[in-house]
PDB file of N, CA and C in Angstrom:
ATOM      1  N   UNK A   1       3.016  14.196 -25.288  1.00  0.00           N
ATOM      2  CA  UNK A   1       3.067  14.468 -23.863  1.00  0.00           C
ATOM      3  C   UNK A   1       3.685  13.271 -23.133  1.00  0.00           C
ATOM      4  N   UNK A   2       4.629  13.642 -22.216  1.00  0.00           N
ATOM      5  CA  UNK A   2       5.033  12.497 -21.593  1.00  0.00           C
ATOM      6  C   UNK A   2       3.883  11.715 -20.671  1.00  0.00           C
ATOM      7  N   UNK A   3       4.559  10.569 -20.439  1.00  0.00           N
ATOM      8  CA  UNK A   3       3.756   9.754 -19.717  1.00  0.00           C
ATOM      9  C   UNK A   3       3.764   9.654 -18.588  1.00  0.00           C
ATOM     10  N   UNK A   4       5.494   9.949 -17.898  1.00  0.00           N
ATOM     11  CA  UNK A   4       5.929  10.078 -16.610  1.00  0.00           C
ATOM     12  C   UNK A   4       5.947  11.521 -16.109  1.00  0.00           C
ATOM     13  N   UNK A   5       6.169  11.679 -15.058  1.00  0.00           N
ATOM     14  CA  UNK A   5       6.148  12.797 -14.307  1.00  0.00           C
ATOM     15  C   UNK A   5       7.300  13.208 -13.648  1.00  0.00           C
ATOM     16  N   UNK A   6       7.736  14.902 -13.534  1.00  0.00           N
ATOM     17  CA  UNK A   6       9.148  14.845 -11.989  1.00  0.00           C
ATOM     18  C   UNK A   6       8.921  13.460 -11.439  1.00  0.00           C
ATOM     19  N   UNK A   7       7.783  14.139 -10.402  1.00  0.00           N
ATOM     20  CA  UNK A   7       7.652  12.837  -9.404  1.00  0.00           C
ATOM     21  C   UNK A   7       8.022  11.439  -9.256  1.00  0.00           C
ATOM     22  N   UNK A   8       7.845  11.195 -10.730  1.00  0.00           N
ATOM     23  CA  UNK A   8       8.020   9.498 -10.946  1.00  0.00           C
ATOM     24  C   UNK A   8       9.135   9.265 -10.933  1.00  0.00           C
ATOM     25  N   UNK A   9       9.795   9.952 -11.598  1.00  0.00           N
ATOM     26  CA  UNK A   9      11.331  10.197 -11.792  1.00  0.00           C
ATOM     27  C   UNK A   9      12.340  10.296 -10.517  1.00  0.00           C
ATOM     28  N   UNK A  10      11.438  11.010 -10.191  1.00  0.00           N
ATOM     29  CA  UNK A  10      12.170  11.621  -8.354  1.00  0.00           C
ATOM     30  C   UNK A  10      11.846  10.181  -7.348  1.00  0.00           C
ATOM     31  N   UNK A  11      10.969   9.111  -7.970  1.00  0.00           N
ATOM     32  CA  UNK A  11      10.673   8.308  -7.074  1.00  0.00           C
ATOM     33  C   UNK A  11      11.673   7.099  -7.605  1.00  0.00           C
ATOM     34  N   UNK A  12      11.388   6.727  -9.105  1.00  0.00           N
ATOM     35  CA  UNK A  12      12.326   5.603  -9.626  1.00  0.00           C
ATOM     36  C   UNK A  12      14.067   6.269  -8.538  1.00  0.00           C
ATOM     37  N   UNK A  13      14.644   7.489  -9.028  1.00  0.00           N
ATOM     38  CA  UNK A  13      15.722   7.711  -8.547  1.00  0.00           C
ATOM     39  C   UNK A  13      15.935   7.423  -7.121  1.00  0.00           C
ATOM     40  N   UNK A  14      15.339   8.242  -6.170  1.00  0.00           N
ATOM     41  CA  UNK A  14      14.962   7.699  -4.492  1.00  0.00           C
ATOM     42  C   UNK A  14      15.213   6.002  -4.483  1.00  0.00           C
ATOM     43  N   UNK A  15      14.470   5.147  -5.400  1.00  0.00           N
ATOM     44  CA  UNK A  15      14.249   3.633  -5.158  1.00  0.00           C
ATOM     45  C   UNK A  15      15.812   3.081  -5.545  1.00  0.00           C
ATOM     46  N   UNK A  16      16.383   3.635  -6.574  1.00  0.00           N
ATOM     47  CA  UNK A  16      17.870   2.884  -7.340  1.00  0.00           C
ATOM     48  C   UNK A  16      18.149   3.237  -5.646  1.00  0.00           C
ATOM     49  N   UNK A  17      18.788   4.678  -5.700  1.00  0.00           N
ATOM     50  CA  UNK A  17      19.224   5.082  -4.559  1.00  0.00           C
ATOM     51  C   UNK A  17      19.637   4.210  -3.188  1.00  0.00           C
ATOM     52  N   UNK A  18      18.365   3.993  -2.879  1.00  0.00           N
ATOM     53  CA  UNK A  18      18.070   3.473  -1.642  1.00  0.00           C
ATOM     54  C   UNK A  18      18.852   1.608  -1.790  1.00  0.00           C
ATOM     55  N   UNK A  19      18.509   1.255  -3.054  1.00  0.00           N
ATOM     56  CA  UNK A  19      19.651  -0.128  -3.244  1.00  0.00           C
ATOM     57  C   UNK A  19      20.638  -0.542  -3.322  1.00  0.00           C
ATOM     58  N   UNK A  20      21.151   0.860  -4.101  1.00  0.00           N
ATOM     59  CA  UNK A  20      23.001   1.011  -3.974  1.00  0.00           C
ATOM     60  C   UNK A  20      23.121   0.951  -2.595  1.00  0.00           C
ATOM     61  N   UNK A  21      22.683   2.105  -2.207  1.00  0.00           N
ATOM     62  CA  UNK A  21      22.838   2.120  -0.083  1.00  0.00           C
ATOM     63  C   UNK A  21      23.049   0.657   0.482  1.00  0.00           C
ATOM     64  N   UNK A  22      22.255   0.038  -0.172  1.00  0.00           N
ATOM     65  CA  UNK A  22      21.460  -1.314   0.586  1.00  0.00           C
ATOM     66  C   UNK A  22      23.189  -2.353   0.161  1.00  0.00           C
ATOM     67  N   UNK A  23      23.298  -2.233  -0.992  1.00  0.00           N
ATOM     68  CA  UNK A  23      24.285  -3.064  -1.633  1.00  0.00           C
ATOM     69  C   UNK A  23      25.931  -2.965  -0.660  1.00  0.00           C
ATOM     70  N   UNK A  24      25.783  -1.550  -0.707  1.00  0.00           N
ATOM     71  CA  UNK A  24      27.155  -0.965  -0.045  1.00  0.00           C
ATOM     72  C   UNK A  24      27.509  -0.882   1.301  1.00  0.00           C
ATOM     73  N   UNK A  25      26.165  -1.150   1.873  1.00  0.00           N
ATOM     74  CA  UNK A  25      26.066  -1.619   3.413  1.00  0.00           C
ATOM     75  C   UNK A  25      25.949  -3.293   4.164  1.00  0.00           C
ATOM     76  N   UNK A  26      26.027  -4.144   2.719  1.00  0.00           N
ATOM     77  CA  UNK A  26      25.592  -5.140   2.889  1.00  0.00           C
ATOM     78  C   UNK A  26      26.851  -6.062   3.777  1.00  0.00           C
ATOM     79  N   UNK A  27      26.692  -6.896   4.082  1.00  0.00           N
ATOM     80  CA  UNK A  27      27.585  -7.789   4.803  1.00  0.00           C
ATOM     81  C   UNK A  27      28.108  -8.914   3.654  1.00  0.00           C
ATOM     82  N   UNK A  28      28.687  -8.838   2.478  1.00  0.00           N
ATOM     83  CA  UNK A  28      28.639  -9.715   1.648  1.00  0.00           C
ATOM     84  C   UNK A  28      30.250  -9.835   0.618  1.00  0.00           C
ATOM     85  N   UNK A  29      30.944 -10.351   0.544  1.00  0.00           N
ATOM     86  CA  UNK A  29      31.844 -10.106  -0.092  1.00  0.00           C
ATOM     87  C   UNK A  29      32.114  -9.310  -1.464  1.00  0.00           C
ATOM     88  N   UNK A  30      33.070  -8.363  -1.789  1.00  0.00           N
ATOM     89  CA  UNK A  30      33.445  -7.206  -2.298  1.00  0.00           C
ATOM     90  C   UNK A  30      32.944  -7.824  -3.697  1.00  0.00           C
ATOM     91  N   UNK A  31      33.623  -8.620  -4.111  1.00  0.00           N
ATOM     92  CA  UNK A  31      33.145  -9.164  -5.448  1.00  0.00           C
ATOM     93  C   UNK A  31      31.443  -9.533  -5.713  1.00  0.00           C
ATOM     94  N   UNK A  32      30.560  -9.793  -4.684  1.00  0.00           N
ATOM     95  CA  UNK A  32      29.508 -10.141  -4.917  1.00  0.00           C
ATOM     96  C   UNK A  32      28.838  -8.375  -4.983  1.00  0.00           C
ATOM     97  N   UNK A  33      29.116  -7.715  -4.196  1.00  0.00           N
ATOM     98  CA  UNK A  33      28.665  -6.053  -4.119  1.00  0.00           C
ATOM     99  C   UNK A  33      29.295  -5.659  -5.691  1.00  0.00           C
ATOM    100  N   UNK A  34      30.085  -6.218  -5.928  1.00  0.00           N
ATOM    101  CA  UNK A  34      30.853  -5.335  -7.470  1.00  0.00           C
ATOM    102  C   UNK A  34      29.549  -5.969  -8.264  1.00  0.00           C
ATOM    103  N   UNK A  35      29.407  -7.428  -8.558  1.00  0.00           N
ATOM    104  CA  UNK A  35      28.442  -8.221  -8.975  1.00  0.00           C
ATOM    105  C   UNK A  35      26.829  -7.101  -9.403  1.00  0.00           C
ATOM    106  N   UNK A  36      26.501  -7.162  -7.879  1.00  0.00           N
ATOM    107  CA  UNK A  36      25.119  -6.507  -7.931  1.00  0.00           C
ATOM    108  C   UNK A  36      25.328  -5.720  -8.280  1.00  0.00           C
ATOM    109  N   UNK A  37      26.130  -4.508  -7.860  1.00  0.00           N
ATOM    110  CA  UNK A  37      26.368  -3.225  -8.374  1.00  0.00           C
ATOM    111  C   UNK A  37      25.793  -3.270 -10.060  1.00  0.00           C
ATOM    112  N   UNK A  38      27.158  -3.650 -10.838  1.00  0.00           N
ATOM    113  CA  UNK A  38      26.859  -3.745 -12.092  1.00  0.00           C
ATOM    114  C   UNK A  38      25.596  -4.629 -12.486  1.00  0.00           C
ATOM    115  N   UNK A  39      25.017  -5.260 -12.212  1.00  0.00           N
ATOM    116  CA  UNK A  39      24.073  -5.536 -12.401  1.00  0.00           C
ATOM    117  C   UNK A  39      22.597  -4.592 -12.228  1.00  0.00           C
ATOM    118  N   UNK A  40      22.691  -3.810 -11.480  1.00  0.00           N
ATOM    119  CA  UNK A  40      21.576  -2.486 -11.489  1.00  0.00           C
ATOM    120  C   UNK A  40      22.554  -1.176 -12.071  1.00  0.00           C
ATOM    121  N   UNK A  41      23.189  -1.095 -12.391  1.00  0.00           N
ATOM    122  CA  UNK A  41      24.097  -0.292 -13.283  1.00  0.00           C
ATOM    123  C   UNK A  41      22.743  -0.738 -14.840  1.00  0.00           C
ATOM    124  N   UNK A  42      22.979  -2.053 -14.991  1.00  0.00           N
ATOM    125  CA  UNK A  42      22.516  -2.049 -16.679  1.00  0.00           C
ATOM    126  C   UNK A  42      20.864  -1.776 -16.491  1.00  0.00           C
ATOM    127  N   UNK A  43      20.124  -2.121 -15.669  1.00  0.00           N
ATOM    128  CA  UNK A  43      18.761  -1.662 -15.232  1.00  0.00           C
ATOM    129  C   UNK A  43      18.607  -0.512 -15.373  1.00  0.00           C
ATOM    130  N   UNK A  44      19.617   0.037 -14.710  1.00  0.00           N
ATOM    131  CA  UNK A  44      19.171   1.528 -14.601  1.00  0.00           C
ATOM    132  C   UNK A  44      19.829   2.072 -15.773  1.00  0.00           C
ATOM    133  N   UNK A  45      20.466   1.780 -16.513  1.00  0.00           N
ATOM    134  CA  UNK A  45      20.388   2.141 -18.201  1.00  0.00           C
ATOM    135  C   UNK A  45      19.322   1.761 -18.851  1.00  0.00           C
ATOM    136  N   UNK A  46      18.934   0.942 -18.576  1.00  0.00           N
ATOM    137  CA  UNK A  46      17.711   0.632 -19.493  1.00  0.00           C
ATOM    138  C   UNK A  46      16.049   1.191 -18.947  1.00  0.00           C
ATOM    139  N   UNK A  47      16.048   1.484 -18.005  1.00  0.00           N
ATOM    140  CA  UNK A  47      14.875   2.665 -17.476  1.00  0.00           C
ATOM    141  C   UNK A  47      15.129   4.040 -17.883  1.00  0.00           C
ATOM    142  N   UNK A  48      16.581   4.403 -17.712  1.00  0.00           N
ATOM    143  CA  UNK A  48      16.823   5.922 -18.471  1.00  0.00           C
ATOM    144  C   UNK A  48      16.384   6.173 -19.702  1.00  0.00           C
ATOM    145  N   UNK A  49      17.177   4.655 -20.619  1.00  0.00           N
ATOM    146  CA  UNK A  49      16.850   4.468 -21.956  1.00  0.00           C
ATOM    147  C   UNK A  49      14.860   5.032 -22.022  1.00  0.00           C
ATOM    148  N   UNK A  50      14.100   4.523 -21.474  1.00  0.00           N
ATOM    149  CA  UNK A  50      12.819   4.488 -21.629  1.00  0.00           C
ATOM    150  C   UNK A  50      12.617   5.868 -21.009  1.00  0.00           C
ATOM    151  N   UNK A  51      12.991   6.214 -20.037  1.00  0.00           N
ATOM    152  CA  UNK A  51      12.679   7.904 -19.755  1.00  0.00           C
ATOM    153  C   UNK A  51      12.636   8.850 -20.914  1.00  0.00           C
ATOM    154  N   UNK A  52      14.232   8.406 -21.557  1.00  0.00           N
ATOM    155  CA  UNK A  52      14.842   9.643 -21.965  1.00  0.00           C
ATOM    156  C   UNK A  52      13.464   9.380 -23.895  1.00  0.00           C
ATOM    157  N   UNK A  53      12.731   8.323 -23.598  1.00  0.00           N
ATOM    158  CA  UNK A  53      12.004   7.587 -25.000  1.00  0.00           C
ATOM    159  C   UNK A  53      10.934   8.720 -24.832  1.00  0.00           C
ATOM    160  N   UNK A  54      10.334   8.608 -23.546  1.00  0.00           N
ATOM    161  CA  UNK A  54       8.961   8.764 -23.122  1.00  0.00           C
ATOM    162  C   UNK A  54       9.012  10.665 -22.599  1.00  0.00           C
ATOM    163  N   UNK A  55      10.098  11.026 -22.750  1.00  0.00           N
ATOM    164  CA  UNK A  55      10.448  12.915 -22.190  1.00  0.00           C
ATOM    165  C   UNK A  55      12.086  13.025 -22.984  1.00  0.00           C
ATOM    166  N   UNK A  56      11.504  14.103 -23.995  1.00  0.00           N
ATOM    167  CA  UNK A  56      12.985  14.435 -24.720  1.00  0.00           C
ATOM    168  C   UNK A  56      13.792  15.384 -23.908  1.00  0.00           C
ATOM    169  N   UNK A  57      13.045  16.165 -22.221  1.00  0.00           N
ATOM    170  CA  UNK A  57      13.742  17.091 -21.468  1.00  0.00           C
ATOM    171  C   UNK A  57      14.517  16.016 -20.322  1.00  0.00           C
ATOM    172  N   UNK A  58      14.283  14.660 -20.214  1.00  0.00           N
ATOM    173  CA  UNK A  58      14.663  13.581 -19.501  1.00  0.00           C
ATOM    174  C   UNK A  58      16.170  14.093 -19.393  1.00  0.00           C
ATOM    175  N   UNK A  59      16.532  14.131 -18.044  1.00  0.00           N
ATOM    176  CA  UNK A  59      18.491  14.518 -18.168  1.00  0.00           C
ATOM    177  C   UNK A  59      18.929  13.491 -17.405  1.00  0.00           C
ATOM    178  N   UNK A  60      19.228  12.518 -18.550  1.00  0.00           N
ATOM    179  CA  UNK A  60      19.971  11.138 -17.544  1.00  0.00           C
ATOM    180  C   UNK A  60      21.183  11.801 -16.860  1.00  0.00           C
ATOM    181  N   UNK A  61      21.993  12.571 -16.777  1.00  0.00           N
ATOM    182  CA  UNK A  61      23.340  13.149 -16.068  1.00  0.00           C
ATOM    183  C   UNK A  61      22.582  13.069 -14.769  1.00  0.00           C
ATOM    184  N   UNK A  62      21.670  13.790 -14.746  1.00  0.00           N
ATOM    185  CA  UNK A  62      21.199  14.228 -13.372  1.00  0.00           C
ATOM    186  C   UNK A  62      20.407  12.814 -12.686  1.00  0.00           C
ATOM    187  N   UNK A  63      19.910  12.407 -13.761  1.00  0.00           N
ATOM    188  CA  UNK A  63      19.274  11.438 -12.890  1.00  0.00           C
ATOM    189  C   UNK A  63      20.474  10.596 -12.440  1.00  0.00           C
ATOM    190  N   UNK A  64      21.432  10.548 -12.734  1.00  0.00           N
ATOM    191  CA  UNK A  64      22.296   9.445 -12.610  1.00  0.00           C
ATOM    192  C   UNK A  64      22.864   9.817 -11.143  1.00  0.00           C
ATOM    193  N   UNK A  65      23.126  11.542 -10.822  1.00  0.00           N
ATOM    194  CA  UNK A  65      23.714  11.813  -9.970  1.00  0.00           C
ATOM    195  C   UNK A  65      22.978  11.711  -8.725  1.00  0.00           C
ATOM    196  N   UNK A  66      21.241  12.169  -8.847  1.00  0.00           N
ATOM    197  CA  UNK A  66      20.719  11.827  -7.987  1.00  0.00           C
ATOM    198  C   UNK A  66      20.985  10.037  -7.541  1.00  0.00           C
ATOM    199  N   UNK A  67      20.740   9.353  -8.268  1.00  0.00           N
ATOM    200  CA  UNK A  67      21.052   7.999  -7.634  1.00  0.00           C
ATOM    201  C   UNK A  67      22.636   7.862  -7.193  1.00  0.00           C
ATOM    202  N   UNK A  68      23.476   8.272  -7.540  1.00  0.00           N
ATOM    203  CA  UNK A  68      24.361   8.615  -6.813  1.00  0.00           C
ATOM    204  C   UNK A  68      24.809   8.857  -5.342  1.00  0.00           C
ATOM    205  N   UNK A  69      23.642   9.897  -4.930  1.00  0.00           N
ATOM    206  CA  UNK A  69      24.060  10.317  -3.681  1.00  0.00           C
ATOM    207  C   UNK A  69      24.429  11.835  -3.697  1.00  0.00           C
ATOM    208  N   UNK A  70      24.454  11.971  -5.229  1.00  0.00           N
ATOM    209  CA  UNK A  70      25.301  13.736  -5.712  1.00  0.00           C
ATOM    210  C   UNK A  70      24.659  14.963  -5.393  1.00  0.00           C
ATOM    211  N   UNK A  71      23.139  14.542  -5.506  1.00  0.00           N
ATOM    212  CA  UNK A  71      22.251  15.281  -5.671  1.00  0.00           C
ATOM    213  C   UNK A  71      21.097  15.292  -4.896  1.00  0.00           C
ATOM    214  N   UNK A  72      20.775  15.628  -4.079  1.00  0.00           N
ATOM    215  CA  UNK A  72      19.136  15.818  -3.539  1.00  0.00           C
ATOM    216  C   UNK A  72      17.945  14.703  -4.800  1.00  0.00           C
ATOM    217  N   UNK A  73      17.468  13.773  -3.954  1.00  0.00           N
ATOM    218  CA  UNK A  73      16.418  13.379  -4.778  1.00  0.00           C
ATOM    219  C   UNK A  73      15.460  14.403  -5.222  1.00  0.00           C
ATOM    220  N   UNK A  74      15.116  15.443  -4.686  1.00  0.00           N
ATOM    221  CA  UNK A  74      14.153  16.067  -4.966  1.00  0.00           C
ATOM    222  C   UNK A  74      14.407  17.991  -5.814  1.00  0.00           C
ATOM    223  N   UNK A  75      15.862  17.529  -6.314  1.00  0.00           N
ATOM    224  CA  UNK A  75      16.883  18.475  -6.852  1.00  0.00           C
ATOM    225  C   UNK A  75      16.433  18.436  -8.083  1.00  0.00           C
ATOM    226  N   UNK A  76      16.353  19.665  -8.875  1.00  0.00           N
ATOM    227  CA  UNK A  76      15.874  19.707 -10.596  1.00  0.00           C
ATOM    228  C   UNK A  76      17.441  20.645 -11.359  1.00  0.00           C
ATOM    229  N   UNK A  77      17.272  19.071 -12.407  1.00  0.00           N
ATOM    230  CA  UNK A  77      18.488  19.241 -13.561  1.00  0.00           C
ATOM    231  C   UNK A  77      18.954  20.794 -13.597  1.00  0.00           C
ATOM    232  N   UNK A  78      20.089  20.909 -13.978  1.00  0.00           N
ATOM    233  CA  UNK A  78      20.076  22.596 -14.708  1.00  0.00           C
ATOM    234  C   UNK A  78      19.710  22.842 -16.376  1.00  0.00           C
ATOM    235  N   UNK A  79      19.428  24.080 -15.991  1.00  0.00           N
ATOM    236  CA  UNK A  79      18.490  24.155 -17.251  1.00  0.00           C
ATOM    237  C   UNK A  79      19.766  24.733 -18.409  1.00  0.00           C
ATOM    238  N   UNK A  80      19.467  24.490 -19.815  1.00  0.00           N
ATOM    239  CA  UNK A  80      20.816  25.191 -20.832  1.00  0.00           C
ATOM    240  C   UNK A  80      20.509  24.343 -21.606  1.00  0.00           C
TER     241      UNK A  80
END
């Protein structure tokens, strides 16, 4: 049984979310935003990594898109 929940999921995603925003609004030079960027780029591979450990239905695509902006945080994967 997994350990995490939608919810948690829907909340980690909401939180990346809300930092990219934060990053891309920031007042800071382009190279330092590329910087951070990729730098929560590999974070957030390595939390998927542990999602996708802890729920074999885990759909990093989607989660990815929700942090994106693609998707409704509160939007569920397609099923197939």
């Amino acid at each position: 049984m997994a350990k995490f929940s939608k919810q948690h999921y829907q909340e980690f995603a909401g939180i990346f979310r809300e930092e990219f925003d934060s990053i891309v609004r920031a007042n800071e030079p382009v190279a330092y935003k590329h910087a951070a960027a990729d730098k929560m780029w590999g974070v957030i591979q390595r939390v998927s990594d542990l999602f996708e450990r802890d729920n074999e239905r885990f759909n990093r695509d989607h989660f990815m898109a929700v942090i994106k902006g693609e998707r409704p945080v509160n939007s569920r994967p397609p099923r197939g």
